[in-house]
C-alpha atoms as a PDB file:
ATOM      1  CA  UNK A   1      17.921-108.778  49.961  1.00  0.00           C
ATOM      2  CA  UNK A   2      16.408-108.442  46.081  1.00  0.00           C
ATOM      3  CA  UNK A   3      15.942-112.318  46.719  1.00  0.00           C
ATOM      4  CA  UNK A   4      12.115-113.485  46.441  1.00  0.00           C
ATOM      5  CA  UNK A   5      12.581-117.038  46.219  1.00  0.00           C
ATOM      6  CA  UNK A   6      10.310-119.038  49.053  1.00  0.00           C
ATOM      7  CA  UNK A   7      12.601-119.404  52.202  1.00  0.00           C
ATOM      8  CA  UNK A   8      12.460-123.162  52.085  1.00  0.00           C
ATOM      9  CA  UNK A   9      14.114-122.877  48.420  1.00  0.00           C
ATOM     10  CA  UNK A  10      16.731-120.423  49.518  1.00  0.00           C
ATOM     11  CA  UNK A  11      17.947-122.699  52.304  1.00  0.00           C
ATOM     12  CA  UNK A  12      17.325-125.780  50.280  1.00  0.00           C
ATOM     13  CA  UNK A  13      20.039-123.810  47.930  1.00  0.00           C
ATOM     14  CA  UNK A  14      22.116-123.284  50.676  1.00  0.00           C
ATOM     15  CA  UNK A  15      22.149-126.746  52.145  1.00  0.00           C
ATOM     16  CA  UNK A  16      23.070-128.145  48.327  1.00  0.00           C
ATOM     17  CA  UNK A  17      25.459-125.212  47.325  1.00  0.00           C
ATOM     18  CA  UNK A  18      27.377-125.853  50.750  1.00  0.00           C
ATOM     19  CA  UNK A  19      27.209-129.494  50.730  1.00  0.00           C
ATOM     20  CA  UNK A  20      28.243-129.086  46.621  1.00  0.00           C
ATOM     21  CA  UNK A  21      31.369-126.676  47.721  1.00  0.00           C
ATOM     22  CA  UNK A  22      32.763-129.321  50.599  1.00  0.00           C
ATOM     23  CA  UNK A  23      32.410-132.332  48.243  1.00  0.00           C
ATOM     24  CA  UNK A  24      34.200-130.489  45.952  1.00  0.00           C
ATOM     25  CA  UNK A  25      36.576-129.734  48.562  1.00  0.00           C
ATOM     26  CA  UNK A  26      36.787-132.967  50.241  1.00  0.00           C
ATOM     27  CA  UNK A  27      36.915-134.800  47.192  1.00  0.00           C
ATOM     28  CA  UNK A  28      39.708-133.120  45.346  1.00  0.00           C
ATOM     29  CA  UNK A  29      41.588-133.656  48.261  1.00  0.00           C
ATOM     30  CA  UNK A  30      41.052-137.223  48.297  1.00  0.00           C
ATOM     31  CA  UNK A  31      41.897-137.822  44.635  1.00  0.00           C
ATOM     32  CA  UNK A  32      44.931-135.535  44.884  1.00  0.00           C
ATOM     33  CA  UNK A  33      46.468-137.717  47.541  1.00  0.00           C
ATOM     34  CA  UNK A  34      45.738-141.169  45.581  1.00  0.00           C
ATOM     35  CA  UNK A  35      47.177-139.349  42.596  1.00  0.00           C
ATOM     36  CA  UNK A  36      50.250-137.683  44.235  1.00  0.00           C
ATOM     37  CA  UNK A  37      52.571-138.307  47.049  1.00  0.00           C
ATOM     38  CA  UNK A  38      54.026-134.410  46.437  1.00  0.00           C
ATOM     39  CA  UNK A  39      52.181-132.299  49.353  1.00  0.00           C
ATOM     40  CA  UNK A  40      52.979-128.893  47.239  1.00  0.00           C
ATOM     41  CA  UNK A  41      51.204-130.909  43.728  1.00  0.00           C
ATOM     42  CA  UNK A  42      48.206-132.412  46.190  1.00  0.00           C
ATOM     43  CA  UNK A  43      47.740-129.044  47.719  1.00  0.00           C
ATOM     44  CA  UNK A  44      47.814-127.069  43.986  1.00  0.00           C
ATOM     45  CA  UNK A  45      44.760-129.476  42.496  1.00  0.00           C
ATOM     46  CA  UNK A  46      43.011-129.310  45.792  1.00  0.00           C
ATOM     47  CA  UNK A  47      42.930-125.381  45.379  1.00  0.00           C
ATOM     48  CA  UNK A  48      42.515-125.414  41.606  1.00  0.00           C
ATOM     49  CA  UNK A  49      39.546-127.546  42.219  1.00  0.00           C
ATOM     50  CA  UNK A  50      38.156-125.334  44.704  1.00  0.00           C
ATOM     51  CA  UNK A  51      38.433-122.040  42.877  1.00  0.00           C
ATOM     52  CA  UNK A  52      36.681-123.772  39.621  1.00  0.00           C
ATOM     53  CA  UNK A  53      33.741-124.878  41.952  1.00  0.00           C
ATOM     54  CA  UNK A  54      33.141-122.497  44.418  1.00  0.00           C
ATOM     55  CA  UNK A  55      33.090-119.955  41.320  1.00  0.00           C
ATOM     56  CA  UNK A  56      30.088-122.563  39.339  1.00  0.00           C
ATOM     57  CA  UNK A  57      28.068-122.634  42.650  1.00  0.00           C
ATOM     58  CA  UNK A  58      28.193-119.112  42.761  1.00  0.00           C
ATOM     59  CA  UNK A  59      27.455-118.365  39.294  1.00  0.00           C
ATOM     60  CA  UNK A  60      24.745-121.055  39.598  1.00  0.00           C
ATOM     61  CA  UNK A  61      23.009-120.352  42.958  1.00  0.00           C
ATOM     62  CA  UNK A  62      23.729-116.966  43.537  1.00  0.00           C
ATOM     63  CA  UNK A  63      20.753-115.559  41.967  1.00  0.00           C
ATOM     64  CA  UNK A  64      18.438-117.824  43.865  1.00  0.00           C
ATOM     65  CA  UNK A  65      19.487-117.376  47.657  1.00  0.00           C
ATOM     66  CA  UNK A  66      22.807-115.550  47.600  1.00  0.00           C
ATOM     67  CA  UNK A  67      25.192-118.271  47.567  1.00  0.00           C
ATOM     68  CA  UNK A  68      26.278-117.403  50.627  1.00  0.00           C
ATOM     69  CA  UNK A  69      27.707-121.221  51.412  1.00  0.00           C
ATOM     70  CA  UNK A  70      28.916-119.671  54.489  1.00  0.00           C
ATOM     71  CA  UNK A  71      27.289-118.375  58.458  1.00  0.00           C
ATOM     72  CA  UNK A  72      29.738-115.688  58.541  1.00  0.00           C
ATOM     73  CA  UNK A  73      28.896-114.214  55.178  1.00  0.00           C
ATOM     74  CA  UNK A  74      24.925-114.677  56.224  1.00  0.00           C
ATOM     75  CA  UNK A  75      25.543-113.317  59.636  1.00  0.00           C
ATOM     76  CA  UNK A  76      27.543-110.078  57.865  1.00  0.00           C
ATOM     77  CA  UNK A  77      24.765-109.561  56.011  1.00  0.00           C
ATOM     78  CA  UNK A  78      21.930-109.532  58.268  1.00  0.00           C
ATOM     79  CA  UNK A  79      24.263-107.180  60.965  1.00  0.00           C
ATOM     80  CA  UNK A  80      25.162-104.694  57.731  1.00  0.00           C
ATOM     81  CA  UNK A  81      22.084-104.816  56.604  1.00  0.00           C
ATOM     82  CA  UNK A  82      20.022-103.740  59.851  1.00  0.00           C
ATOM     83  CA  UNK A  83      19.819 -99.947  59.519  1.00  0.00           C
ATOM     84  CA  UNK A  84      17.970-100.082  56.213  1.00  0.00           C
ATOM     85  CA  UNK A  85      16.076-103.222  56.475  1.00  0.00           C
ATOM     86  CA  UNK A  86      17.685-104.516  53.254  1.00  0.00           C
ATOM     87  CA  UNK A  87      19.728-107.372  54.801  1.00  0.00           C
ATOM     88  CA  UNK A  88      18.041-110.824  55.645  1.00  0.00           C
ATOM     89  CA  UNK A  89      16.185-110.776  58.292  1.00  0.00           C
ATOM     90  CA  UNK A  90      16.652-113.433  61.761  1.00  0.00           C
ATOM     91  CA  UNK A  91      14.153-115.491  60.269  1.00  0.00           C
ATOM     92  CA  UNK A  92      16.117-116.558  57.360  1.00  0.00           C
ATOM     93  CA  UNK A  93      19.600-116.316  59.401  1.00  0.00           C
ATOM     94  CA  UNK A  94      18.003-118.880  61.376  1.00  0.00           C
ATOM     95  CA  UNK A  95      16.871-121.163  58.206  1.00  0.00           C
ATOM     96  CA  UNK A  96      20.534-120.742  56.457  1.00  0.00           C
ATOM     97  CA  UNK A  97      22.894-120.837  59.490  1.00  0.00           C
ATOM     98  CA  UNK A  98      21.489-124.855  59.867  1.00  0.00           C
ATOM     99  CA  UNK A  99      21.290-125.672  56.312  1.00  0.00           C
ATOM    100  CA  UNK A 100      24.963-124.452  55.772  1.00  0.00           C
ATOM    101  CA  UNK A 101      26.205-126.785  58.461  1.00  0.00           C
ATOM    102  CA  UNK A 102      24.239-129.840  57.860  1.00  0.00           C
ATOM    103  CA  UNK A 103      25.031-129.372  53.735  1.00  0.00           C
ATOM    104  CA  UNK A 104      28.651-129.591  54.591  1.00  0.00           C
ATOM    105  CA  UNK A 105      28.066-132.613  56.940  1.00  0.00           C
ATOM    106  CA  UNK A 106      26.446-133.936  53.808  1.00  0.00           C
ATOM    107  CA  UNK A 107      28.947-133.059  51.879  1.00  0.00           C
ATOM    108  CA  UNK A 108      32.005-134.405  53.410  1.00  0.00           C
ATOM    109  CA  UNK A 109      30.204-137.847  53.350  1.00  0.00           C
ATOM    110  CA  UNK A 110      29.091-137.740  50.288  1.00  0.00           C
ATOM    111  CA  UNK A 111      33.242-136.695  48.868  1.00  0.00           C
ATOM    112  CA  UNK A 112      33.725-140.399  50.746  1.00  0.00           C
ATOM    113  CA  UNK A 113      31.438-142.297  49.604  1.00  0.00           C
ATOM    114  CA  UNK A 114      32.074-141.396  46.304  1.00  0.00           C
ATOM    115  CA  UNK A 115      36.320-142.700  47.088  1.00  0.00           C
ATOM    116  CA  UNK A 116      34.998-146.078  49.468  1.00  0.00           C
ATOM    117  CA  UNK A 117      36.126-143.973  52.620  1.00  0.00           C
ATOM    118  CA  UNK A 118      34.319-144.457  56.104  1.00  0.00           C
ATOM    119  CA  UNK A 119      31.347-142.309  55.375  1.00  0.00           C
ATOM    120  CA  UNK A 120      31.865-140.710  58.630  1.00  0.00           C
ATOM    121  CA  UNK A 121      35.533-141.115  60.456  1.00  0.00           C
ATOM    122  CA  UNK A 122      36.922-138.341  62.727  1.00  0.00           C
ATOM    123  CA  UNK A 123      39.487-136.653  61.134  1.00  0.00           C
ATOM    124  CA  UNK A 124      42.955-136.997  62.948  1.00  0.00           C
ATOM    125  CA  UNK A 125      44.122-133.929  61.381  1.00  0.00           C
ATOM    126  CA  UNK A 126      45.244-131.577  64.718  1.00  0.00           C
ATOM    127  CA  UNK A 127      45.112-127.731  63.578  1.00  0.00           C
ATOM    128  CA  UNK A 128      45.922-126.173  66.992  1.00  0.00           C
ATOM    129  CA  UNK A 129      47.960-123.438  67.221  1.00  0.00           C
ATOM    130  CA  UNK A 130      47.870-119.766  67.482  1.00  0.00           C
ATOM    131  CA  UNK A 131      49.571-118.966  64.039  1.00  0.00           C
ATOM    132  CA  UNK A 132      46.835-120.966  62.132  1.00  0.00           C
ATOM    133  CA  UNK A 133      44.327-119.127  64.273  1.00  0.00           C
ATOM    134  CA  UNK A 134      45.834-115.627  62.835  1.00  0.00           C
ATOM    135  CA  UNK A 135      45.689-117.018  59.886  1.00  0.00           C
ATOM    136  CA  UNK A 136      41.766-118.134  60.078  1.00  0.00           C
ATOM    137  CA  UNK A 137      41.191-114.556  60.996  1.00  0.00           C
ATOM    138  CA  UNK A 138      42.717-112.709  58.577  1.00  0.00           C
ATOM    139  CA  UNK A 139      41.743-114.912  55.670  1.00  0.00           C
ATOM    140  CA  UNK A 140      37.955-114.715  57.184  1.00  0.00           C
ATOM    141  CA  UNK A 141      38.264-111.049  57.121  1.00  0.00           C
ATOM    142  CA  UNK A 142      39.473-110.357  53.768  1.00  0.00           C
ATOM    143  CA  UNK A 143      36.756-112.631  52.247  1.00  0.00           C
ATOM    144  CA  UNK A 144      33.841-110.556  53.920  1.00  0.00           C
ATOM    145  CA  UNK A 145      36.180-107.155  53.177  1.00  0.00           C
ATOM    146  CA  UNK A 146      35.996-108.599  49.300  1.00  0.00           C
ATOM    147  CA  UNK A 147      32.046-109.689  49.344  1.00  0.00           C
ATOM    148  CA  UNK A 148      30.457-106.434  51.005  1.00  0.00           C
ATOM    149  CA  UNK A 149      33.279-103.915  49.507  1.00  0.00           C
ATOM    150  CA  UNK A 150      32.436-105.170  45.975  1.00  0.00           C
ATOM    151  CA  UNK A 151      28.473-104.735  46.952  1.00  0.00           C
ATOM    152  CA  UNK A 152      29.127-101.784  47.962  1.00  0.00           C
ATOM    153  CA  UNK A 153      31.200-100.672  45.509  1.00  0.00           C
ATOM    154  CA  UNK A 154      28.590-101.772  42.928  1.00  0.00           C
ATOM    155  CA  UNK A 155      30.630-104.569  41.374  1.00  0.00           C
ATOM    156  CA  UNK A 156      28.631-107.625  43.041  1.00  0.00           C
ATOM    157  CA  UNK A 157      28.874-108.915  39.770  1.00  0.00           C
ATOM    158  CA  UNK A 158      32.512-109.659  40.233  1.00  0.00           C
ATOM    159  CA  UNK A 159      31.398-112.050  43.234  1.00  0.00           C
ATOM    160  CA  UNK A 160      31.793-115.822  41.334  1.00  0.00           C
ATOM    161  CA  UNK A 161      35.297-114.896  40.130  1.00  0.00           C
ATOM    162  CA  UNK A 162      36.384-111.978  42.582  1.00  0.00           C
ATOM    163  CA  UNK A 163      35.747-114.595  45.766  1.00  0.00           C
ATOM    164  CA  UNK A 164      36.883-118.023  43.868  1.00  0.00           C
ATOM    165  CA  UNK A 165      40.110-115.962  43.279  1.00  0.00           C
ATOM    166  CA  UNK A 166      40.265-114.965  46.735  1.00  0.00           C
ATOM    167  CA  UNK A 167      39.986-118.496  47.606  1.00  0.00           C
ATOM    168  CA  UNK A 168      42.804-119.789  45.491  1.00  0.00           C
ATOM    169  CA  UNK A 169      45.089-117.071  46.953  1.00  0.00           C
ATOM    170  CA  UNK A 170      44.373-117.894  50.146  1.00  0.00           C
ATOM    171  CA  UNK A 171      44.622-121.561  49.745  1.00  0.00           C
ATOM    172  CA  UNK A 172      48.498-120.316  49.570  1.00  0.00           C
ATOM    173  CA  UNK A 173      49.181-117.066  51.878  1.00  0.00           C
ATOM    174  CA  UNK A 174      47.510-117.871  54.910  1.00  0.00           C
ATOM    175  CA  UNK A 175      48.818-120.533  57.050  1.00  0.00           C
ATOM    176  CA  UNK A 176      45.898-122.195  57.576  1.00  0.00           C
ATOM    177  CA  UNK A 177      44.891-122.621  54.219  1.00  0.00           C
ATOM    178  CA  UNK A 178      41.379-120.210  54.867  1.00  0.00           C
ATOM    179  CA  UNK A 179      39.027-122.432  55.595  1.00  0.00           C
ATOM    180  CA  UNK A 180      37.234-119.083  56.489  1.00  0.00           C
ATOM    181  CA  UNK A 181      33.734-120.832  56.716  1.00  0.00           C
ATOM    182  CA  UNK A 182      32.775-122.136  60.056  1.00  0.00           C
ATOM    183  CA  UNK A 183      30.212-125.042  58.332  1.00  0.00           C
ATOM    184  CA  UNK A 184      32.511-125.744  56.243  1.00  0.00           C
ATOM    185  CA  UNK A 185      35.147-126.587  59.237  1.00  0.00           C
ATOM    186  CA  UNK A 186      32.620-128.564  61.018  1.00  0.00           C
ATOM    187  CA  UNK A 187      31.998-130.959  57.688  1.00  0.00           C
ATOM    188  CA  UNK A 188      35.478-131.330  57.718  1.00  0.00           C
ATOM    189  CA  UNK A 189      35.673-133.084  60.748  1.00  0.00           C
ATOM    190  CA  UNK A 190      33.737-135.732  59.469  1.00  0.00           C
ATOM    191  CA  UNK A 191      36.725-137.035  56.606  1.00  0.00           C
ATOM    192  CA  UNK A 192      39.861-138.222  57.929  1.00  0.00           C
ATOM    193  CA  UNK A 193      41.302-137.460  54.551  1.00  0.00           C
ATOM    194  CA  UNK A 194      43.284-134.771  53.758  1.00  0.00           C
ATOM    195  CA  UNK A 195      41.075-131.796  53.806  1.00  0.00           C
ATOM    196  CA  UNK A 196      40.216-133.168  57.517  1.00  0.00           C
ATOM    197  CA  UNK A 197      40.280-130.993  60.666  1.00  0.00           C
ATOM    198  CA  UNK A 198      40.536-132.869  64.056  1.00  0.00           C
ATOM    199  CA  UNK A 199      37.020-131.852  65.949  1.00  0.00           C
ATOM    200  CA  UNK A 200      39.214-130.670  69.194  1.00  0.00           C
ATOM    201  CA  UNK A 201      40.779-128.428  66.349  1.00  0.00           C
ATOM    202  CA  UNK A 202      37.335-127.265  65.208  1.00  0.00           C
ATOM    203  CA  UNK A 203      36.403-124.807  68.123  1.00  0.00           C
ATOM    204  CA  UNK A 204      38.772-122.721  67.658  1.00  0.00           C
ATOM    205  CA  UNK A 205      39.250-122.176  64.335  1.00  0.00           C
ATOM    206  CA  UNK A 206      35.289-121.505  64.110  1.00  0.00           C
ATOM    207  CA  UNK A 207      36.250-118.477  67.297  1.00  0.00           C
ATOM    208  CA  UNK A 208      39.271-116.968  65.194  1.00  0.00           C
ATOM    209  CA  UNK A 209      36.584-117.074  62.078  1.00  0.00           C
ATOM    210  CA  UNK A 210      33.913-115.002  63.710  1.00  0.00           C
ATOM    211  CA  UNK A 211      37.011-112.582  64.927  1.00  0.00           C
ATOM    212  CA  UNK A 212      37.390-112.537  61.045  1.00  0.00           C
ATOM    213  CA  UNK A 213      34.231-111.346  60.795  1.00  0.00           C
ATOM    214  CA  UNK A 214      33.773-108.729  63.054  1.00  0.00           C
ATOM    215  CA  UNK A 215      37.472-107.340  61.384  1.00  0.00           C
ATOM    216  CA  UNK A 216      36.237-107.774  57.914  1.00  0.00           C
ATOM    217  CA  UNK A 217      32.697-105.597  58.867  1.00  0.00           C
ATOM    218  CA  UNK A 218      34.717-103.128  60.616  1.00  0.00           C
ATOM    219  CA  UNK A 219      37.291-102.791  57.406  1.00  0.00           C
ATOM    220  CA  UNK A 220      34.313-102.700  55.069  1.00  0.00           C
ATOM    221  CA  UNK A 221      32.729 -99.547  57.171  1.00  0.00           C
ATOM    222  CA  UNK A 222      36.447 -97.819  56.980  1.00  0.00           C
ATOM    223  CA  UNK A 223      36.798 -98.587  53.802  1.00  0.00           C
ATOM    224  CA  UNK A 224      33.244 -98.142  52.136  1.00  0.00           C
ATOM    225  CA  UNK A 225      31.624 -96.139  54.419  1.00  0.00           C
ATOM    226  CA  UNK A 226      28.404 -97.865  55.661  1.00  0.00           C
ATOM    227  CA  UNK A 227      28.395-101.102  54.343  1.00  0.00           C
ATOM    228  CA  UNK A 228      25.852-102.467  52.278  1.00  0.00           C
ATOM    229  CA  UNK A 229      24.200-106.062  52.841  1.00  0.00           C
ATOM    230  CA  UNK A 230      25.058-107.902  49.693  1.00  0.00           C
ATOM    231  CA  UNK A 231      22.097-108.572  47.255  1.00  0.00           C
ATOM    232  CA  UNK A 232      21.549-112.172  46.371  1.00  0.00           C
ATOM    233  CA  UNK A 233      24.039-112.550  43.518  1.00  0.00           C
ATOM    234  CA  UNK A 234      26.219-110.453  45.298  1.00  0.00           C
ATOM    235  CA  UNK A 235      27.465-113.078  48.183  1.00  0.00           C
ATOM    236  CA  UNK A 236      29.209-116.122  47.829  1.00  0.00           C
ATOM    237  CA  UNK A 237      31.727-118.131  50.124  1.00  0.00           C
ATOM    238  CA  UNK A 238      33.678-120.018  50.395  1.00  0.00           C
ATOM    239  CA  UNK A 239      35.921-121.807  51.950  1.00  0.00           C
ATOM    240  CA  UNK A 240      39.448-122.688  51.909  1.00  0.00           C
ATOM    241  CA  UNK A 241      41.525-125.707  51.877  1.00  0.00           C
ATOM    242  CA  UNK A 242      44.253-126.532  53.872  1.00  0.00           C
ATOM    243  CA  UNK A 243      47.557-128.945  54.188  1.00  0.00           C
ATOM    244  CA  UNK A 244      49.419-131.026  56.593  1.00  0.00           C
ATOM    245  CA  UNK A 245      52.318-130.123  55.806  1.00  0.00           C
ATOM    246  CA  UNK A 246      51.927-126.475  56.524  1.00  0.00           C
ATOM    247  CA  UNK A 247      49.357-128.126  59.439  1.00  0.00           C
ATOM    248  CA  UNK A 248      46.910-125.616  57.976  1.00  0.00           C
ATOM    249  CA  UNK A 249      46.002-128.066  55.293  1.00  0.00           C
END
C-alpha cells in the first residue's frame, strides 16, 4: 500500500467512509419511498444516489486509506498483495474489517434518525433464495475483477467513477441488487426500510459474497496475470442497493 497515514486514521476513514456510503444508501431509500409509491422510480433514485456518493467518498477518502468501504475489497488486497509485500498487512485487515462493519451499523442508524425511524428495527425484508445468492456472487466478483484489473492495468485512477458506475449497473442486472459488501449487508439489517435485509437473510448473502471474491481474484489472475494489491486511491467499494419487488432490493 503507498498509504502512510497512521493506522488509527485509515480505519477512522474507513469507519466514516462506510458509515457515509450506507447512510447514503439507507437514506435515499427512505426518501424515495415517502416520495414515490412506483418501485421501478424508488429503485432509480436509490441507485442514482448511490453512484453520486459512493463516487465522492471515493474521490474524497481514497487517498487517505483506500476507500475500500468494503472487507472483501480489504481482504483481496491483503491475499493479492502477499507475494510482494505491497498489500496491507493482517494488522491493518484486522483494524478495517471492524471499522467497516461497525461504520455501516452507524450508518444505517444514522439514515433513520435523520427520517424519525426506529434507530434500530430489524429489517423484515427476507432475501433468501438461491437466484439472489448467484446474483451476490457474480456482482461481488465483477466489482473486485473492476478494482484490481484497473490497478493492475494502471488505470486506478478510474476507481471513483469506474466502481460508482459499476454500482449503478448493478443496482439493475443482478437480481439482488449487489449489495456486494458484506458490512454493508450487516448495517442493513438494522433499517426496516427499504434498503433492509432480514438478519436470517444476512448469512448467506455475506457466504455467496466471499464466493464473489475468491471468483473475482481468480478472474483478475486470468485476466491480468498476477494481480496487483490496489494502492490507496486505487480501491473503493461499494455496495449495492436492492428492491422488494425484485426481492433483491
Amino acid at each position: 500500500m503507498t498509504e502512510t497515514a497512521p493506522l488509527g486514521r485509515r480505519a477512522a476513514v474507513e469507519f466514516v467512509g462506510t458509515g457515509a456510503l450506507v447512510a447514503v444508501v439507507v437514506g435515499s431509500g427512505i426518501q424515495a419511498a415517502k416520495l414515490s409509491q412506483d418501485v421501478g422510480v424508488q429503485l432509480l433514485a436509490n441507485s442514482l444516489a448511490t453512484v453520486f456518493g459512493l463516487g465522492v467518498l471515493i474521490a474524497l477518502l481514497g487517498p487517505v486509506s483506500g476507500a475500500h468501504f468494503n472487507p472483501v475489497v480489504t481482504l483481496a488486497a491483503w491475499w493479492t498483495g502477499r507475494p510482494g509485500g505491497d498489500g496491507p498487512t493482517l494488522r491493518e485487515v484486522a483494524a478495517y474489517l471492524p471499522a467497516q462493519i461497525l461504520g455501516a451499523i452507524g450508518g444505517a442508524v444514522l439514515a433513520d434518525a435523520m427520517f424519525a425511524e426506529p434507530l434500530v428495527h430489524w429489517s423484515t425484508h427476507d432475501r433468501w433464495a438461491p437466484h439472489l445468492w448467484l446474483g451476490e456472487v457474480v456482482a461481488t466478483a465483477g466489482l473486485i475483477l473492476l478494482i484490481f484489473g484497473l490497478a493492475r492495468a494502471g488505470r486506478a485512477h478510474f476507481a471513483p467513477v469506474a466502481v460508482a458506475s459499476y454500482i449503478g449497473a448493478a443496482y439493475w442486472f443482478t437480481s439482488s441488487t449487489s449489495f456486494a459488501n458484506p458490512a454493508v449487508t450487516i448495517g442493513r439489517a438494522f433499517t426496516d426500510t427499504f434498503a433492509g435485509i432480514a438478519p436470517a437473510s444476512v448469512l448467506p448473502f455475506v457466504a455467496a459474497q466471499l464466493v464473489g471474491l475468491a471468483v473475482g481474484v481468480a478472474l483478475v489472475a486470468l485476466l491480468f496475470g498476477r494481480p496487483a494489491a490496489a494502492a490507496a486511491e486505487d480501491v473503493v467499494v461499494p455496495h449495492g442497493e436492492h428492491h422488494p419487488a425484485t426481492a433483491g432490493h
